[in-house]
C-alpha atoms as a PDB file:
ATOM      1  CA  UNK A   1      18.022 146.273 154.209  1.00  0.00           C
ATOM      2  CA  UNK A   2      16.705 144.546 151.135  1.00  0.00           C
ATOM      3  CA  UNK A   3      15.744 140.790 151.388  1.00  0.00           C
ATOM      4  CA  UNK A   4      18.394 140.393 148.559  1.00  0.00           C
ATOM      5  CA  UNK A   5      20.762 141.898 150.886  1.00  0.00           C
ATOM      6  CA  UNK A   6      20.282 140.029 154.352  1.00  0.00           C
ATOM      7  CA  UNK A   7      20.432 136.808 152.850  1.00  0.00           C
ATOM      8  CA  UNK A   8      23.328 137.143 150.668  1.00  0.00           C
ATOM      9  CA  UNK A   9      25.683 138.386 153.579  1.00  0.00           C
ATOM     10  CA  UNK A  10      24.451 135.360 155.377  1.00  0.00           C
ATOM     11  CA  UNK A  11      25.046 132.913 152.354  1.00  0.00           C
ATOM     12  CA  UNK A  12      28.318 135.250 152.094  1.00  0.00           C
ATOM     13  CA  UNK A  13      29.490 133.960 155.435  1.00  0.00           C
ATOM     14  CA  UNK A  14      28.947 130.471 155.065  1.00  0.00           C
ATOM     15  CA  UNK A  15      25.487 130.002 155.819  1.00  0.00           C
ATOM     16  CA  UNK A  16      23.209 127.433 154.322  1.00  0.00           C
ATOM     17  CA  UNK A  17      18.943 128.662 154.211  1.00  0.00           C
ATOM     18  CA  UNK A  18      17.355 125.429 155.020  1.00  0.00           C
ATOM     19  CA  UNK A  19      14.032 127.214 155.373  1.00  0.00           C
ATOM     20  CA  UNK A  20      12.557 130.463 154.261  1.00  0.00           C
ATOM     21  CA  UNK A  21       8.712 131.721 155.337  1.00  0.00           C
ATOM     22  CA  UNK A  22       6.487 134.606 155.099  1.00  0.00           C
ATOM     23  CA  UNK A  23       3.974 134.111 158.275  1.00  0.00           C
ATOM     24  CA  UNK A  24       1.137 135.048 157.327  1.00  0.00           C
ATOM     25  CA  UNK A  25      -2.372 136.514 158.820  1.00  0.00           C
ATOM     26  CA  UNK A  26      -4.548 133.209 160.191  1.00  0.00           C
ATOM     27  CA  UNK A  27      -8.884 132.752 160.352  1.00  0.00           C
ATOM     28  CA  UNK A  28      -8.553 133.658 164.131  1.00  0.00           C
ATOM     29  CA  UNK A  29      -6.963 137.532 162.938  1.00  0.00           C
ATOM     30  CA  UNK A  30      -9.721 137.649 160.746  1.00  0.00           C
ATOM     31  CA  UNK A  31     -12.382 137.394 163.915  1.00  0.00           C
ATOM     32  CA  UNK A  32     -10.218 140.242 165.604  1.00  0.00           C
ATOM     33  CA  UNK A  33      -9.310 143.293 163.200  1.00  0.00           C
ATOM     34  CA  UNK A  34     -10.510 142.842 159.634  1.00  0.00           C
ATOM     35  CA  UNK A  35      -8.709 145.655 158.614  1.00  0.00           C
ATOM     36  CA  UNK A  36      -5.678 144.221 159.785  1.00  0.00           C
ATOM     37  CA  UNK A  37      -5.924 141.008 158.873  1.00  0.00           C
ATOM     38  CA  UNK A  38      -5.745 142.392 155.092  1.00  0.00           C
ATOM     39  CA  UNK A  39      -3.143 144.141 155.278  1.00  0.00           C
ATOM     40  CA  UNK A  40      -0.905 141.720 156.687  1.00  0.00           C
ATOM     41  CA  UNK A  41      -2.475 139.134 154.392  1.00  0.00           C
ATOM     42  CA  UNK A  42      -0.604 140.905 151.481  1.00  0.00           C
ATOM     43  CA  UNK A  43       2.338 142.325 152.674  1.00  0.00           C
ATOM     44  CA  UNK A  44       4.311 140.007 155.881  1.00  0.00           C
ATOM     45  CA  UNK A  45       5.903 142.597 158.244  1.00  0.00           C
ATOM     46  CA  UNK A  46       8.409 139.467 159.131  1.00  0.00           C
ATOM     47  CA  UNK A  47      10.101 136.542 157.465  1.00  0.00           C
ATOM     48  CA  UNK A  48      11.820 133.214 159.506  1.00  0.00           C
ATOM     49  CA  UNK A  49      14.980 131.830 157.864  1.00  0.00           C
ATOM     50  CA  UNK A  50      16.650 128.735 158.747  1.00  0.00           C
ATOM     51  CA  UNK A  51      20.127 128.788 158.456  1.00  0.00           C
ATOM     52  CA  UNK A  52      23.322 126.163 159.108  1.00  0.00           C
ATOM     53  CA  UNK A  53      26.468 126.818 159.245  1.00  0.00           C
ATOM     54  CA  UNK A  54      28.141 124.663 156.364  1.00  0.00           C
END
């Protein structure tokens, strides 16, 4: 499902996004995997939305 796509059924239904982030990689990763840390510096594998109903 495209981003486009799972918030527009939401706004479709009556939602309202309040909040919309892209968590991404922190220092501490960095210490862990390196490799990692990269990869989900550049491309989130989750977003956080915060919706009301209006």
């Amino acid at each position: 499902m495209t981003m486009q796509t799972f918030l527009g059924e939401l706004l479709d239904a009556g939602f309202a996004l309040e909040r919309f982030v892209e968590p991404r990689a922190t220092e501490a990763a960095r210490r862990v995997d390196e490799v990692r840390y990269r990869k989900t510096l550049h491309t989130p594998f989750f977003v956080a939305v915060r919706m009301r109903k209006s």
